[in-house]
C-alpha atoms as a PDB file:
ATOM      1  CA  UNK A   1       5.329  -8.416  -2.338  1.00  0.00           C
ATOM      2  CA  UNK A   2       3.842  -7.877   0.886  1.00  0.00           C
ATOM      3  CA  UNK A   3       6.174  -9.698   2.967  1.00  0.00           C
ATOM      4  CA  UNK A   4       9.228  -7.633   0.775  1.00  0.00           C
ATOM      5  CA  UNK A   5       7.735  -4.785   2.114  1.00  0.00           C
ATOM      6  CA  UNK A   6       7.366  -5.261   5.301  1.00  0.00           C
ATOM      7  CA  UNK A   7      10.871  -6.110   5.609  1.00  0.00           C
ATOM      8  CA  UNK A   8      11.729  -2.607   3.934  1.00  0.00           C
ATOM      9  CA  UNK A   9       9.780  -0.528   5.677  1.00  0.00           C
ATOM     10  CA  UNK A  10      10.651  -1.858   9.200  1.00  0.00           C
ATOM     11  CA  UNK A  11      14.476  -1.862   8.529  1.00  0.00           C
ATOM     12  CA  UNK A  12      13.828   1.898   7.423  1.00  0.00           C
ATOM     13  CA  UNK A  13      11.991   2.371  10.960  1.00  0.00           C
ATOM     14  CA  UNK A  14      15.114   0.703  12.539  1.00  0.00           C
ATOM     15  CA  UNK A  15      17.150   3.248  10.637  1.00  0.00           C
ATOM     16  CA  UNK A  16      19.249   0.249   9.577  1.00  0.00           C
ATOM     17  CA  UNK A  17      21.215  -0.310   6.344  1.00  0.00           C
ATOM     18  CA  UNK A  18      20.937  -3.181   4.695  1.00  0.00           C
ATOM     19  CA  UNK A  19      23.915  -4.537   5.551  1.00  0.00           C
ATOM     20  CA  UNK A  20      23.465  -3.690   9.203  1.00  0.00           C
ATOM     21  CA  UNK A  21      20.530  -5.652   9.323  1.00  0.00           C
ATOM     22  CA  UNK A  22      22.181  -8.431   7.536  1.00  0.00           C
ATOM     23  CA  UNK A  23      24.393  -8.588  10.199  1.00  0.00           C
ATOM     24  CA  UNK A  24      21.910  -8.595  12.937  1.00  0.00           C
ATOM     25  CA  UNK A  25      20.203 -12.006  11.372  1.00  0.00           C
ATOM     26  CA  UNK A  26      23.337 -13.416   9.831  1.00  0.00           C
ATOM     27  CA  UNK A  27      23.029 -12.846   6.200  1.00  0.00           C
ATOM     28  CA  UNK A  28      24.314 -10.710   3.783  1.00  0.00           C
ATOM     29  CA  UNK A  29      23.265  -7.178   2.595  1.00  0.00           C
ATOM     30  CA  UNK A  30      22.812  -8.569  -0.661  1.00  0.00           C
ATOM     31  CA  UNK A  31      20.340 -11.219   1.074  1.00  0.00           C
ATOM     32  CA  UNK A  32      18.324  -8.187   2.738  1.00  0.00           C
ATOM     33  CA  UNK A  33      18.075  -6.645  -0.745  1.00  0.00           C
ATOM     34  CA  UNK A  34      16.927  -9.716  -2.223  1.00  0.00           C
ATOM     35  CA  UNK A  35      13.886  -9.997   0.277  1.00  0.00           C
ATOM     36  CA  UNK A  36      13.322  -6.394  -0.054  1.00  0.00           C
ATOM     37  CA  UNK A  37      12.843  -6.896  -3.872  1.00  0.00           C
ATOM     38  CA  UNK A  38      10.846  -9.870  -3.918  1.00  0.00           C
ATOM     39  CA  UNK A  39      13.887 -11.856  -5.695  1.00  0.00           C
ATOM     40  CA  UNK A  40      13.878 -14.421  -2.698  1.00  0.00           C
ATOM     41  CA  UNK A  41      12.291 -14.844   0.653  1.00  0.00           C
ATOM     42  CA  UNK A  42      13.136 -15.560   4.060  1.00  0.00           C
ATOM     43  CA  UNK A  43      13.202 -18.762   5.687  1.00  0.00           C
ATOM     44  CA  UNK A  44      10.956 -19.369   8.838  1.00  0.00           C
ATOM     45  CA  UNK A  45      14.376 -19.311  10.843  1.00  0.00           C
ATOM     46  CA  UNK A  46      15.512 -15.914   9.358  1.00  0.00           C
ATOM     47  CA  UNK A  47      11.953 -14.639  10.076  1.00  0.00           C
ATOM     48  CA  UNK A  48      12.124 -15.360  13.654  1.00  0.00           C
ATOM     49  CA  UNK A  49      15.462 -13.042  13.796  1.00  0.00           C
ATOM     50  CA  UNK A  50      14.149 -10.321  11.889  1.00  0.00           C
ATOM     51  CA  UNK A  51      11.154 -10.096  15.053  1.00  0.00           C
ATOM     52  CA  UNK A  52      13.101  -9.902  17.138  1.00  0.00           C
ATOM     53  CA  UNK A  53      15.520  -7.012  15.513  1.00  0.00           C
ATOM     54  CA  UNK A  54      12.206  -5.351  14.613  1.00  0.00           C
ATOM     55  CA  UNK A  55      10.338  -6.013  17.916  1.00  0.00           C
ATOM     56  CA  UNK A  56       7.572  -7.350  16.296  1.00  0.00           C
ATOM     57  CA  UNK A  57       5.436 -10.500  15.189  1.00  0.00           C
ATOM     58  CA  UNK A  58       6.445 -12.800  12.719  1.00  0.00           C
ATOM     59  CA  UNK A  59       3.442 -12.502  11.157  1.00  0.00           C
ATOM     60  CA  UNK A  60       3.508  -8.959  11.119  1.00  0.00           C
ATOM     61  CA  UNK A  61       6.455  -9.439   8.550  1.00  0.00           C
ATOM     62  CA  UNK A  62       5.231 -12.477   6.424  1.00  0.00           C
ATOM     63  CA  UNK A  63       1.237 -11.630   6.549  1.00  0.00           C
ATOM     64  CA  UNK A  64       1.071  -7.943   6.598  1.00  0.00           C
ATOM     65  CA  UNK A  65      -0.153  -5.330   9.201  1.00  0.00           C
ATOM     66  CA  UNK A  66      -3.044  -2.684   8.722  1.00  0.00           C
ATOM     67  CA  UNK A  67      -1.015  -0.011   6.365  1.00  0.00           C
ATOM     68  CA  UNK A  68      -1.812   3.027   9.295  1.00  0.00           C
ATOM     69  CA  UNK A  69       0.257   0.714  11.769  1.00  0.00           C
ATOM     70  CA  UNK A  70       3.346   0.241   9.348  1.00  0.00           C
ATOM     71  CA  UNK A  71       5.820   2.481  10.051  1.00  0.00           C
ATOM     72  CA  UNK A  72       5.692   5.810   8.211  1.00  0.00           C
ATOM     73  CA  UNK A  73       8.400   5.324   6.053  1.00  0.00           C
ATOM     74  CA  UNK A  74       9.550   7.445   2.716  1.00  0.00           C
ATOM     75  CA  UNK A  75       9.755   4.923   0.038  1.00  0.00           C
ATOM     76  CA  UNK A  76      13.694   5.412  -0.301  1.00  0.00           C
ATOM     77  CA  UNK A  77      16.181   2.652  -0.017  1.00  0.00           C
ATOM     78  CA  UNK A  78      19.505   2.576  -0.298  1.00  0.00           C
ATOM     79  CA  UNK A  79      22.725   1.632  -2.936  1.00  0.00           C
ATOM     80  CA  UNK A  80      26.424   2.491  -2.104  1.00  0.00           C
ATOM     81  CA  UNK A  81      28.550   5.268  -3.431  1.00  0.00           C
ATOM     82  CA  UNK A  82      31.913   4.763  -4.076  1.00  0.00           C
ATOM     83  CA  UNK A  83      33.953   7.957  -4.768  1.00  0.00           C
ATOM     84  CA  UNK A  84      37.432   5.636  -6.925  1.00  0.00           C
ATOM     85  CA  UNK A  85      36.956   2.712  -9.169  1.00  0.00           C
ATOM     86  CA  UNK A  86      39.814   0.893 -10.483  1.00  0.00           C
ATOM     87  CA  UNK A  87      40.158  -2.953 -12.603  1.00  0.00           C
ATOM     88  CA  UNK A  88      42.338  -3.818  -9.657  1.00  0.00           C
ATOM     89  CA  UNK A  89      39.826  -3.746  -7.380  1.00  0.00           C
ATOM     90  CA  UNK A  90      36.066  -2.790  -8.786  1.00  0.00           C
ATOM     91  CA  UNK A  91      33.310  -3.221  -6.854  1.00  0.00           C
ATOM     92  CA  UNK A  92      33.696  -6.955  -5.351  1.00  0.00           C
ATOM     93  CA  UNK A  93      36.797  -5.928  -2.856  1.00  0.00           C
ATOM     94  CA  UNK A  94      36.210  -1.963  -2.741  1.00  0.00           C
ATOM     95  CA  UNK A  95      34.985  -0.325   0.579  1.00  0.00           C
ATOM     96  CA  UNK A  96      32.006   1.893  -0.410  1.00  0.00           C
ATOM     97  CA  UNK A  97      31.886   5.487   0.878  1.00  0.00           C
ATOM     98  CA  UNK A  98      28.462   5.637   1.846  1.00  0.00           C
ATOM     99  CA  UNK A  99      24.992   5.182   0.485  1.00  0.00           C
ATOM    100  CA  UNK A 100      22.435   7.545  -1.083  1.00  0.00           C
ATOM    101  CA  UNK A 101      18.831   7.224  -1.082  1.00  0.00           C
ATOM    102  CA  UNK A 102      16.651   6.116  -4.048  1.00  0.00           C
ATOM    103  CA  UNK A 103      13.092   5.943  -4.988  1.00  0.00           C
ATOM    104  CA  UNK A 104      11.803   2.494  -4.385  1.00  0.00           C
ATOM    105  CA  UNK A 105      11.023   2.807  -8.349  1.00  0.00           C
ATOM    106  CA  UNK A 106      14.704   2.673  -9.226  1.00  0.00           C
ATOM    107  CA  UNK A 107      15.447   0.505  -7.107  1.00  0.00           C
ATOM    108  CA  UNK A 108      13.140  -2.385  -8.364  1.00  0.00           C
ATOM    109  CA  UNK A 109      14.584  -1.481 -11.654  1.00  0.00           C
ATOM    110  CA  UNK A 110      17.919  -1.251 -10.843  1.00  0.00           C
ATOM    111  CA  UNK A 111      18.688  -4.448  -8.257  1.00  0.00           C
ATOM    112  CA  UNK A 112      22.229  -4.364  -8.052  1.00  0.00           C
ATOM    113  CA  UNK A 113      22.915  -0.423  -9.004  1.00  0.00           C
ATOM    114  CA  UNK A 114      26.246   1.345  -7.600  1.00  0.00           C
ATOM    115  CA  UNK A 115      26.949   4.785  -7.918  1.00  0.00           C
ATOM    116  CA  UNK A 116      30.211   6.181  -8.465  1.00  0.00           C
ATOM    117  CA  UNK A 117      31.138   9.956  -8.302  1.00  0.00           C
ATOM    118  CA  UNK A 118      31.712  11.715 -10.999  1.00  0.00           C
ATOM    119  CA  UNK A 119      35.513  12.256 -11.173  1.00  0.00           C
ATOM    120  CA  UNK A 120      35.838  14.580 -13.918  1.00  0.00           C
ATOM    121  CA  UNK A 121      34.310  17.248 -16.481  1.00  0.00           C
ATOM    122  CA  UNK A 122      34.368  15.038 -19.292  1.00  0.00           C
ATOM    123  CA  UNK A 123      30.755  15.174 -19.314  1.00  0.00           C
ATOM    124  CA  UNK A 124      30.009  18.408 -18.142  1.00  0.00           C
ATOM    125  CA  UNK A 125      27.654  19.421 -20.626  1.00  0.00           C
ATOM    126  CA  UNK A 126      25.409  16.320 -19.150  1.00  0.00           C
ATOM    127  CA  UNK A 127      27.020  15.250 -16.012  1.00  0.00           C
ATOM    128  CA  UNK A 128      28.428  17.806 -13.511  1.00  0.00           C
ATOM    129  CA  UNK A 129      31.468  16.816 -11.828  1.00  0.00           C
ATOM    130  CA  UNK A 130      31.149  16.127  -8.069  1.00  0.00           C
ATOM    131  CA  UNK A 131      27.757  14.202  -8.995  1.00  0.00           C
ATOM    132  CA  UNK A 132      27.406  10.589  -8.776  1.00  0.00           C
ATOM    133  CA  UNK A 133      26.088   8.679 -11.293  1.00  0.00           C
ATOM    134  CA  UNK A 134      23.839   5.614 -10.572  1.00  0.00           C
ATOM    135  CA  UNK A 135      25.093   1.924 -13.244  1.00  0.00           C
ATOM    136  CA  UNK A 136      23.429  -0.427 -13.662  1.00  0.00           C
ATOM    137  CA  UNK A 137      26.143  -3.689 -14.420  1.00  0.00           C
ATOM    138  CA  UNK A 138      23.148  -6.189 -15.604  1.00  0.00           C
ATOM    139  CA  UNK A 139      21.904  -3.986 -18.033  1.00  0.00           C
ATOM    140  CA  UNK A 140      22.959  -3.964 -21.843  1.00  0.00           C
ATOM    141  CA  UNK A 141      25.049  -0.864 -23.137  1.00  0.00           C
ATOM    142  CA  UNK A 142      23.743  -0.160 -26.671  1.00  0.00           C
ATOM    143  CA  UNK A 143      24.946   2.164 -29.430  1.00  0.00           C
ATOM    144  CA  UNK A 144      25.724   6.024 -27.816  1.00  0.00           C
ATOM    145  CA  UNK A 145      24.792   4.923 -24.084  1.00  0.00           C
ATOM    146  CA  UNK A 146      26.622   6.469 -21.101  1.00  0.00           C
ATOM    147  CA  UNK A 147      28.604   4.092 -19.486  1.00  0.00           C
ATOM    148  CA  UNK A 148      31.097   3.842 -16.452  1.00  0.00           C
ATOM    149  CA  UNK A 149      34.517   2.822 -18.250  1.00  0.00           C
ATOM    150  CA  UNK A 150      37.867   2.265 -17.287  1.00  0.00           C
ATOM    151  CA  UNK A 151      41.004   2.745 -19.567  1.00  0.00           C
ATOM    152  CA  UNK A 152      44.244   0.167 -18.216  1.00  0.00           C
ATOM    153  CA  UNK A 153      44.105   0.687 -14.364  1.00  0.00           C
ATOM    154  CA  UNK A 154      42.844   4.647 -13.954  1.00  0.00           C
ATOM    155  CA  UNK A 155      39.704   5.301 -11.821  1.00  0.00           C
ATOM    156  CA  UNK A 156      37.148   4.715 -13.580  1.00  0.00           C
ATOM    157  CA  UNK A 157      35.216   8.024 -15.639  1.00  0.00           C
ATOM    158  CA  UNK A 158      31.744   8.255 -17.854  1.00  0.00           C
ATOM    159  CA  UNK A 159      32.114   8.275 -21.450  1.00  0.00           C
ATOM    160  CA  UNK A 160      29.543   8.061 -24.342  1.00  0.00           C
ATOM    161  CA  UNK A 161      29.878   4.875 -25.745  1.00  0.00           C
ATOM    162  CA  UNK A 162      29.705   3.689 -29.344  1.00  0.00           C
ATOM    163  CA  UNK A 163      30.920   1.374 -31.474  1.00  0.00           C
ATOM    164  CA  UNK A 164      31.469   0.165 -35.226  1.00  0.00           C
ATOM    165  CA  UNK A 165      32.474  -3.698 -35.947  1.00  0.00           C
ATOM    166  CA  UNK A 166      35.025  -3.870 -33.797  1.00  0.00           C
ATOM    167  CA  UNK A 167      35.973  -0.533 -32.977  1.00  0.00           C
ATOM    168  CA  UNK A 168      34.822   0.965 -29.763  1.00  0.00           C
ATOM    169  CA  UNK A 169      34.530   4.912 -29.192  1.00  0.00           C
ATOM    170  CA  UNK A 170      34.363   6.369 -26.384  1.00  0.00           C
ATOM    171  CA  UNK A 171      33.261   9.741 -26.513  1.00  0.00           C
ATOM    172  CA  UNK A 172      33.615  13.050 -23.896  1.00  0.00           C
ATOM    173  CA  UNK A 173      30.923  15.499 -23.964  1.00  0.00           C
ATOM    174  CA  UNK A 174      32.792  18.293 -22.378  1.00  0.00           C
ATOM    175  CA  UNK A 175      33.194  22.112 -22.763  1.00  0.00           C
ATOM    176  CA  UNK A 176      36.959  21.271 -21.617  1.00  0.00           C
ATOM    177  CA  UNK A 177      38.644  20.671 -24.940  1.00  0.00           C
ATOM    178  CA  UNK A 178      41.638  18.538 -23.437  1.00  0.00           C
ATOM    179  CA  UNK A 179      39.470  15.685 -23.363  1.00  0.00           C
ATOM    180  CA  UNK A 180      39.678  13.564 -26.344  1.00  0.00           C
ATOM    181  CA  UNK A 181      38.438  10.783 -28.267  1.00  0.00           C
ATOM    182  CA  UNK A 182      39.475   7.264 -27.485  1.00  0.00           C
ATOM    183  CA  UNK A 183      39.601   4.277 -29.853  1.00  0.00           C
ATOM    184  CA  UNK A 184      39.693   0.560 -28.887  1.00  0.00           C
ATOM    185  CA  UNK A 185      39.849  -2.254 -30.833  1.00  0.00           C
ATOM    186  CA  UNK A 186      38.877  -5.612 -29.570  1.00  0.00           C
ATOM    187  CA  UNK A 187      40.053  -4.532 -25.851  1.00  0.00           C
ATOM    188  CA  UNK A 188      42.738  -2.543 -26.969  1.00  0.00           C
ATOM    189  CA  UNK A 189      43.141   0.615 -28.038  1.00  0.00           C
ATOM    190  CA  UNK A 190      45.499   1.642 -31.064  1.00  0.00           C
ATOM    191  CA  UNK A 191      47.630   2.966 -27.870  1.00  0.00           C
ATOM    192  CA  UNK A 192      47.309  -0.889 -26.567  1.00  0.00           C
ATOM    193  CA  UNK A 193      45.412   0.339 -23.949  1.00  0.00           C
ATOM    194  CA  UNK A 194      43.168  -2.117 -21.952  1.00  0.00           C
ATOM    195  CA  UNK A 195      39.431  -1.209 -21.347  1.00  0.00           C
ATOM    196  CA  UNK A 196      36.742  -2.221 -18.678  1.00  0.00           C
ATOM    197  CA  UNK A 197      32.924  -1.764 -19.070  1.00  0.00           C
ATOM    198  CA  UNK A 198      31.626  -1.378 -15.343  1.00  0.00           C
ATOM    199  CA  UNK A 199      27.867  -0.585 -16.604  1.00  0.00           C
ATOM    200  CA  UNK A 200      25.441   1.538 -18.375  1.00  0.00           C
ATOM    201  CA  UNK A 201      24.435   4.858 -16.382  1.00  0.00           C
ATOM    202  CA  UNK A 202      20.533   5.072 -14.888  1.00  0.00           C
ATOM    203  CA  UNK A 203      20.279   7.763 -13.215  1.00  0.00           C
ATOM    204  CA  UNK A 204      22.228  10.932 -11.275  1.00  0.00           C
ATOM    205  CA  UNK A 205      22.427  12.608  -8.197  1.00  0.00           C
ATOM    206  CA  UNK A 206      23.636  15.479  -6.237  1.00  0.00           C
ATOM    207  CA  UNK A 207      24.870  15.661  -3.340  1.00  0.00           C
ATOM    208  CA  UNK A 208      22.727  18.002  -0.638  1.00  0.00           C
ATOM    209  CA  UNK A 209      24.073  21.968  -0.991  1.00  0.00           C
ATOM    210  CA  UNK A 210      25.864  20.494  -4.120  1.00  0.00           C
ATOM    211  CA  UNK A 211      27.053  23.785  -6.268  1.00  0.00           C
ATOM    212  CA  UNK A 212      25.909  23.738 -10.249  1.00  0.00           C
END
């Protein structure tokens, strides 16, 4: 993982996102985040750019430099926010509204985490509104799990999740009474609403001077 490192904690020194510095060596963000993970690793051609972008040596990035010469670094990286989630678009062709910082931690637990802002106060009495919650799409939603849902084409909310044969529930947890119980049955509700499971919920954050 040394060379995974190395990656990360010059790019943080650059005060590049991911994607920035994908662009810069003519790869994808997602390609940075796989070397930054350890998933893959860069080819001798892709090191050679990444010098250069860091001003550095090449093997400075694939053998490892003496830790007090590594740039001091917090051991944050960083997953996008997006504020509105519908099916028409999800994540592949929305624009993200930024990116918050997460502990390294998470992120080698959660590779390819989103968060999306909590829209309403359906889970107030766990999840503040304004916050943004952190899914995790690879991960398996079991029994009472929060999850990011969305019911036919409206932005996408958090719900408790649960479900009996073939009956899904999704649950609010809210000291707002209007929100109600929804049942769906193999994709569609009694209603014949259509549902969309976008991922189980990891973590939360706030946003700085964020009001509880």
């Amino acid at each position: 993982m040394a060379m995974a490192e190395n990656i990360y904690r010059f790019r943080r020194a650059k005060n590049l996102k991911q994607r920035e510095l994908g662009a810069l060596v003519k790869v994808t963000g997602q390609t940075i985040s796989n070397w930054e993970n350890g998933t893959t690793t860069p080819t001798v051609g892709n090191v050679e750019d990444l010098a250069k972008v860091f001003g550095c040596r090449k093997s400075d990035i694939v053998e490892g430099v003496p830790e007090f010469l590594l740039p001091d670094v917090r051991k944050l990286i960083c997953f996008p926010y997006y504020s509105h989630i519908r099916k028409s678009t999800l994540f592949r062709s929305a624009r993200a509204d930024g990116d918050f910082d997460v502990p390294l931690s998470v992120y080698h637990a959660v590779s390819h985490g989103k968060f999306l802002e909590v829209a309403d106060d359906s889970l107030d009495k766990i999840i503040q509104k304004g916050g943004y919650g952190l899914i995790d799409p690879d991960r398996k939603i079991c029994d009472g799990d929060i999850a990011a849902v969305i019911i036919n084409d409206d932005e996408a909310v958090f719900r408790r999740v649960s479900w009996a044969g073939r009956r899904f529930v999704l649950t609010p947890a809210s000291h707002n009474d209007d929100h109600k119980i929804v049942v769906v049955v193999d994709g569609s509700s009694e209603e014949s609403d259509q549902m969309h499971l976008l991922g189980k919920l990891v973590w939360v954050t706030y946003p700085l001077g964020f009001k509880y």
